[in-house]
Protein backbone atom coordinates (compact mmCIF):
# COMPACT_ATOMS: atom_id res chain seq x y z
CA UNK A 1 -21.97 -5.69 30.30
CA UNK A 2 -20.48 -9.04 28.78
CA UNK A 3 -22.27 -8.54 25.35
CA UNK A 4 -20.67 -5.42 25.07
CA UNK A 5 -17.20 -6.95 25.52
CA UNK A 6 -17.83 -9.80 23.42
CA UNK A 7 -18.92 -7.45 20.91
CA UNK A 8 -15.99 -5.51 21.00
CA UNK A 9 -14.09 -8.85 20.45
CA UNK A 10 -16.07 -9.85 17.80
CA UNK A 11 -14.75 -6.80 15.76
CA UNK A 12 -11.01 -7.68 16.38
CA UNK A 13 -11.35 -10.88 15.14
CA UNK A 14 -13.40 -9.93 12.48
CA UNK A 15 -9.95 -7.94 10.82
CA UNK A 16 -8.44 -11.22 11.34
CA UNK A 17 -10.65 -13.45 9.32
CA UNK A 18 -10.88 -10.18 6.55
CA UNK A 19 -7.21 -10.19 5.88
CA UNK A 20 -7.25 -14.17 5.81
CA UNK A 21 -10.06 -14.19 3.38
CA UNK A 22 -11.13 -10.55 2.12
CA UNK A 23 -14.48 -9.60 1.74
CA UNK A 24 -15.31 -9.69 -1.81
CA UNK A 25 -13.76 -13.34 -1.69
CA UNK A 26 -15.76 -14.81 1.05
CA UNK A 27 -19.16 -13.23 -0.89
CA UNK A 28 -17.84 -15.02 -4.05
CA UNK A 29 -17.80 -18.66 -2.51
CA UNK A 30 -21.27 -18.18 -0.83
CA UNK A 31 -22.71 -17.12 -4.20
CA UNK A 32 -20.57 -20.19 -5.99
CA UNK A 33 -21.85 -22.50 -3.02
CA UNK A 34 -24.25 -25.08 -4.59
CA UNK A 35 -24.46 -26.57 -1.60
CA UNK A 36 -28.56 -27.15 -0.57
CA UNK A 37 -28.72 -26.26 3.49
CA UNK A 38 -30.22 -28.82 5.30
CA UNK A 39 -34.00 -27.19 6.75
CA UNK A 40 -33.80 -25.90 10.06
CA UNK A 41 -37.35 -24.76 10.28
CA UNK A 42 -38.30 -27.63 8.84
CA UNK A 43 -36.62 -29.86 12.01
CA UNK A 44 -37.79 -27.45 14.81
CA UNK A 45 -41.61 -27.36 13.51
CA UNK A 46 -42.49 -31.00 13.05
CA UNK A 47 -44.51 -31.73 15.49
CA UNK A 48 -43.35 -33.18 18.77
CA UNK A 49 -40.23 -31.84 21.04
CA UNK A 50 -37.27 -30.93 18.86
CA UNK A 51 -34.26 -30.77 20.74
CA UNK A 52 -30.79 -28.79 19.23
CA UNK A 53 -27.85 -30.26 20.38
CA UNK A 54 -24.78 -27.78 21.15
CA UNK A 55 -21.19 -27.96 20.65
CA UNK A 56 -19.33 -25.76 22.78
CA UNK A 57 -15.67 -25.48 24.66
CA UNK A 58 -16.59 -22.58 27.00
CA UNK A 59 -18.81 -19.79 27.83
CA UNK A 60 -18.60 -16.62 30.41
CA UNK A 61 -20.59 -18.43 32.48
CA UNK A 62 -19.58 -21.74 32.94
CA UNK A 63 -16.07 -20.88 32.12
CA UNK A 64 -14.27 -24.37 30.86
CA UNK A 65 -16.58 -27.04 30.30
CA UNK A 66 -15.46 -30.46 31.14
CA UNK A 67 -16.34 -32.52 27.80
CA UNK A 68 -16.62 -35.90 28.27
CA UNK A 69 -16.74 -36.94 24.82
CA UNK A 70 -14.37 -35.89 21.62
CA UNK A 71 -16.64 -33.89 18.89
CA UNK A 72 -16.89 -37.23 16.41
CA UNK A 73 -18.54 -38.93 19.52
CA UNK A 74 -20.45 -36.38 20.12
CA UNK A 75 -21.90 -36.06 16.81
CA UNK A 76 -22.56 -39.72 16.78
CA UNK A 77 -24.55 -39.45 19.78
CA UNK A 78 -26.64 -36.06 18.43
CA UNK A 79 -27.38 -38.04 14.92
CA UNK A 80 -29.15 -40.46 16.36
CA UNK A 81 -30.97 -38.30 19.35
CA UNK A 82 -31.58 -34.98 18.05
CA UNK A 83 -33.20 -32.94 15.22
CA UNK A 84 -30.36 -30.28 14.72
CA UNK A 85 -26.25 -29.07 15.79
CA UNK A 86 -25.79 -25.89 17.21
CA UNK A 87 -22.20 -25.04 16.88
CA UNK A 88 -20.46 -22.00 18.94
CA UNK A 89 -17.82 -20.19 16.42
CA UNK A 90 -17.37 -17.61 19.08
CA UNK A 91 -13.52 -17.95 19.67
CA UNK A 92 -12.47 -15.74 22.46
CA UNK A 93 -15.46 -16.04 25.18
CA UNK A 94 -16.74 -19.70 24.06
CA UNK A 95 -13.29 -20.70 22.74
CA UNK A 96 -15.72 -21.59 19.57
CA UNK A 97 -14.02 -21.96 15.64
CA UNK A 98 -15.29 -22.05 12.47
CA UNK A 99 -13.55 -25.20 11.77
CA UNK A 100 -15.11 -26.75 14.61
CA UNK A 101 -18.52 -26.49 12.13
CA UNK A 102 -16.58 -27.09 9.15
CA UNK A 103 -15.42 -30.87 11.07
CA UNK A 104 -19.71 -31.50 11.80
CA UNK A 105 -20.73 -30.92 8.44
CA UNK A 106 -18.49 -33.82 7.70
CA UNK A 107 -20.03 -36.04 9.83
CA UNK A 108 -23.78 -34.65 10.55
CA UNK A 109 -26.76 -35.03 8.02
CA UNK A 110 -28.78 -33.08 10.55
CA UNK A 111 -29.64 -28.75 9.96
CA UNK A 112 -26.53 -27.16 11.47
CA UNK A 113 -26.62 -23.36 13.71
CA UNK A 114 -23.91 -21.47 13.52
CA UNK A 115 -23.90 -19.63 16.97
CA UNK A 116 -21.77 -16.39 16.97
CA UNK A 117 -22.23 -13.16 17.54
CA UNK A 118 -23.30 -11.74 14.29
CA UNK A 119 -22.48 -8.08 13.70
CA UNK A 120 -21.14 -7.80 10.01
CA UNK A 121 -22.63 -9.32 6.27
CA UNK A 122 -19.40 -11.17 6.42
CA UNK A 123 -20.36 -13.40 8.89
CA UNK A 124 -23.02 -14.67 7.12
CA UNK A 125 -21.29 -15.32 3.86
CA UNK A 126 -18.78 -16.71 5.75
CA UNK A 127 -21.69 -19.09 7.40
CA UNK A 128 -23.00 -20.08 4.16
CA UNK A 129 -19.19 -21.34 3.22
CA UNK A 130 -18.32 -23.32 5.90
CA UNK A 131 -21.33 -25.42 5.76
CA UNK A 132 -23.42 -23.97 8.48
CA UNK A 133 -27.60 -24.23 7.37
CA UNK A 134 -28.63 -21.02 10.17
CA UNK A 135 -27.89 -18.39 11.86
CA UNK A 136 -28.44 -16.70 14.87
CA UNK A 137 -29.35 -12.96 15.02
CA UNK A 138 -29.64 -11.56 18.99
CA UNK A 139 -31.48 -8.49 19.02
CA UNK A 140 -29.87 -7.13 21.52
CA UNK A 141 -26.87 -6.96 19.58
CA UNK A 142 -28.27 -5.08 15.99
CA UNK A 143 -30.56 -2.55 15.31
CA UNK A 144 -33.51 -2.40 13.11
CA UNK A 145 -31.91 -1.55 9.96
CA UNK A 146 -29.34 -4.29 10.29
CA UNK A 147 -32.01 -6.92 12.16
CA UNK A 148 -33.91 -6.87 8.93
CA UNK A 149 -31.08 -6.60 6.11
CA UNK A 150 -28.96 -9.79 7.77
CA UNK A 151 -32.13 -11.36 7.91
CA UNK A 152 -32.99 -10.68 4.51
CA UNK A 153 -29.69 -11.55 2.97
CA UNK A 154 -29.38 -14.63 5.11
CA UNK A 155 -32.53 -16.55 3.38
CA UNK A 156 -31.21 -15.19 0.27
CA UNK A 157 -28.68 -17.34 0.65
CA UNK A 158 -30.64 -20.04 1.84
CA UNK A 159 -30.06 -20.42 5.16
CA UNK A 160 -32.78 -20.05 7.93
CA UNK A 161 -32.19 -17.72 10.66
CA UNK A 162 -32.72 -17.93 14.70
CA UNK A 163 -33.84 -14.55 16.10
CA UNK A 164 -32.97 -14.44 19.60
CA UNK A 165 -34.87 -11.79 22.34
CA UNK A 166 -34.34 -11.45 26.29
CA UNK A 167 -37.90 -8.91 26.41
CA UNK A 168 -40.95 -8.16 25.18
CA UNK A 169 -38.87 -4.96 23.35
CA UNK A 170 -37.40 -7.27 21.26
CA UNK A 171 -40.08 -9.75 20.48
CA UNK A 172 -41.40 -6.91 19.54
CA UNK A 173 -38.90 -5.80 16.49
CA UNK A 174 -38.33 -9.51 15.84
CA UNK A 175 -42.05 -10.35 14.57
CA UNK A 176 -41.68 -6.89 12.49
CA UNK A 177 -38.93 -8.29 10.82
CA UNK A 178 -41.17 -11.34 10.17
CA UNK A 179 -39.10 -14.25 12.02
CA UNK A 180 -39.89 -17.79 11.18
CA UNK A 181 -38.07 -18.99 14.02
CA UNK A 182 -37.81 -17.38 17.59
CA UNK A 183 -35.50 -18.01 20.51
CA UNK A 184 -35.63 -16.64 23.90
CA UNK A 185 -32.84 -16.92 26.10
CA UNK A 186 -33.46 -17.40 29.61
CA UNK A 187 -30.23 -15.80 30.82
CA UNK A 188 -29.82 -12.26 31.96
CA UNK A 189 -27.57 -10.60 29.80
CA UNK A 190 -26.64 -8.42 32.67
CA UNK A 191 -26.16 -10.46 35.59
CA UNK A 192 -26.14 -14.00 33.96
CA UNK A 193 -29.04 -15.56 36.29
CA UNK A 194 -31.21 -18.07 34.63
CA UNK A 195 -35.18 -18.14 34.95
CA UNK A 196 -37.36 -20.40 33.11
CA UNK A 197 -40.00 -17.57 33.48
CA UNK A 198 -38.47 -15.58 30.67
CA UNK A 199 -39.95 -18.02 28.67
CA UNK A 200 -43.09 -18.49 29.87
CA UNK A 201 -43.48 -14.81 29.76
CA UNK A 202 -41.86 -14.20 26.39
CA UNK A 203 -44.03 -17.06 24.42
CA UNK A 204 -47.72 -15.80 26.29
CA UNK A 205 -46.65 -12.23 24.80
CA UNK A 206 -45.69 -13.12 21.56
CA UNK A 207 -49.06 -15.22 21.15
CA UNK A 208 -51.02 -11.76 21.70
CA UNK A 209 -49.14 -10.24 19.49
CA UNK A 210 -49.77 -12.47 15.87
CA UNK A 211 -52.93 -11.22 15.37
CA UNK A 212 -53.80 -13.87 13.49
CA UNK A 213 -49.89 -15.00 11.76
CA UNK A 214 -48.69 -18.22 11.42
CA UNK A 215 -47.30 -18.86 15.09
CA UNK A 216 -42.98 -18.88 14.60
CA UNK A 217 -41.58 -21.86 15.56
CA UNK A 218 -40.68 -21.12 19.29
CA UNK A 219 -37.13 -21.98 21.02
CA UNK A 220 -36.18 -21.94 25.14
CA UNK A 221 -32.63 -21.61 25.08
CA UNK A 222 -30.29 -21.85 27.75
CA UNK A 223 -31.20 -23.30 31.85
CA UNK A 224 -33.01 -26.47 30.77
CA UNK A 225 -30.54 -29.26 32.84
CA UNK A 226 -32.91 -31.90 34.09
CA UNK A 227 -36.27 -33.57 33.81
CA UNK A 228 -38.14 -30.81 36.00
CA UNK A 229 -37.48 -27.81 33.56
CA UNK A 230 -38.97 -30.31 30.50
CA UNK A 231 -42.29 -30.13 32.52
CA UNK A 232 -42.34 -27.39 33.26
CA UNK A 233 -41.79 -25.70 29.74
CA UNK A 234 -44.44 -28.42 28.09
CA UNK A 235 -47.41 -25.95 29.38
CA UNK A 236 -46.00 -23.26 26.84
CA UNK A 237 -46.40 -25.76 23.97
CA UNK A 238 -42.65 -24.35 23.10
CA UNK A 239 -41.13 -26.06 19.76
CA UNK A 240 -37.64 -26.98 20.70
CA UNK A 241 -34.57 -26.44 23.28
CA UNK A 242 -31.15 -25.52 22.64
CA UNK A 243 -29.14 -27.59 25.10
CA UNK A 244 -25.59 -26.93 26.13
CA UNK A 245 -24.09 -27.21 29.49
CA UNK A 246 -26.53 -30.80 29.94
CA UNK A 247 -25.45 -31.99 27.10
CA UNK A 248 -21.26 -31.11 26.93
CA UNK A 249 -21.37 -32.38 30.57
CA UNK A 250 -23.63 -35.52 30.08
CA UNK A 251 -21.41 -38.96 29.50
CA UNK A 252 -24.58 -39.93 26.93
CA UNK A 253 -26.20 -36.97 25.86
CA UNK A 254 -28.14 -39.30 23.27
CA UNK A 255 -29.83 -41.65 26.17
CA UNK A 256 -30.24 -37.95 28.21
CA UNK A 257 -32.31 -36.33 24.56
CA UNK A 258 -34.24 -39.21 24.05
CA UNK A 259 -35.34 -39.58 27.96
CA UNK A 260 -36.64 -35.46 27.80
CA UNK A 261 -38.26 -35.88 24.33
CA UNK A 262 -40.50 -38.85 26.46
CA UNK A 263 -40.94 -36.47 28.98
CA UNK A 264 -42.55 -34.27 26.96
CA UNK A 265 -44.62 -36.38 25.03
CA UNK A 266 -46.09 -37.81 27.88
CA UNK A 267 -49.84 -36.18 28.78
């Protein structure tokens, strides 16, 4: 499977960014940080559509994406349309970098996601440096021990967290851990097909399952290209969409945000 390879990946690069900046260094400049992250809950549950703009190069998928705009355009355009940046620091599968983040935060006011693969404390440390304001935990990825303590230590830090599930399994061990914020991806991990369903699915189940908790903040990531799929995800009253392919492809992903957010709004 793909995750497993990107996985595998993850860990080689990993030694890489160690020996560049060690461990007990990259801990000591998150502690130091007095920088104040940006909310992301805060932008995803107002009320409304919230929309989360990605930055990517690549993913398995797609392969190359053909970007018509250079990043500062971009994040012009996503300042003034959306509520938040998703950046992918995934380098060998999404040709993603952490510098990529590092050159937004110069130029975005707006809550920041770094997107990666998150396996290691590091990571999130190392998120918490470069300016990022969240982080994404998959489920599918970490087990229950390490779910909860990479949870834990990223709002210690102050950064919100994005807990991504594919099944009711994982909604499952994501509302144990207590997640604020909840994203389901509507790709199939193992053959990369894309259904909508997953999220109307996903949200019905994990509205039985509060009994009675605040309801997270609820994300549909990944499928959502035209007006159609806006529709059709209003009836699940979900929160906010991660767009990426729509958005790297579109020549005004600002005019293309604000046209969906109508969309929904509209009874």
């Amino acid at each position: 499977m793909i995750l497993d390879e990107i996985v595998e990946d993850k860990k080689k690069r990993l030694l890489e960014h160690k020996q560049a900046v060690s461990p007990e260094e990259m801990k000591r400049l998150a502690l130091a940080s007095e920088r104040t992250s940006v909310s992301f809950y805060d932008a995803l549950a107002k009320e409304g559509l919230s929309i989360i703009g990605e930055f990517k190069k690549a993913s398995p998928s797609l392969g190359i994406i053909k970007n018509k705009l250079e990043l500062t355009d971009r994040i012009d355009q996503y300042n003034a349309s959306v509520d938040a940046v998703s950046c992918l620091t995934e380098e060998d599968h999404f040709h993603g970098n952490v510098d990529y983040l590092k050159q937004i935060r110069q130029i975005s006011p707006l809550p920041i996601l770094r997107k990666d693969f998150m396996i290691d404390e590091y990571q999130i440390y190392e998120a918490k440096v470069i300016g990022a304001d969240a982080i994404l935990l998959i489920a599918a990825i970490l087990e229950d021990e390490k779910l909860k303590r990479f949870y834990d230590l990223a709002y210690s830090l102050g950064l919100d967290v994005l807990c991504e599930v594919h099944d009711e399994e994982e909604m499952d061990r994501v509302l144990s851990v207590g997640a604020k914020i909840i994203g389901v991806n509507n790709r199939n991990l193992k053959d990369f097909t894309i259904s909508l369903e997953t999220t109307g699915r996903l949200v019905s189940y994990m509205d039985s399952r509060l009994n009675g908790r605040k309801r997270p903040v609820f994300v549909s990531e990944s499928g959502v290209t035209e007006k159609k799929h806006i529709q059709f995800l209003k009836q699940y009253q979900v929160d906010a969409l991660l767009i990426g392919r729509a958005f790297m492809e579109a020549e005004n992903p600002e005019m293309l945000a604000k046209e969906w957010k109508c969309v929904y709004g509209q009874g």
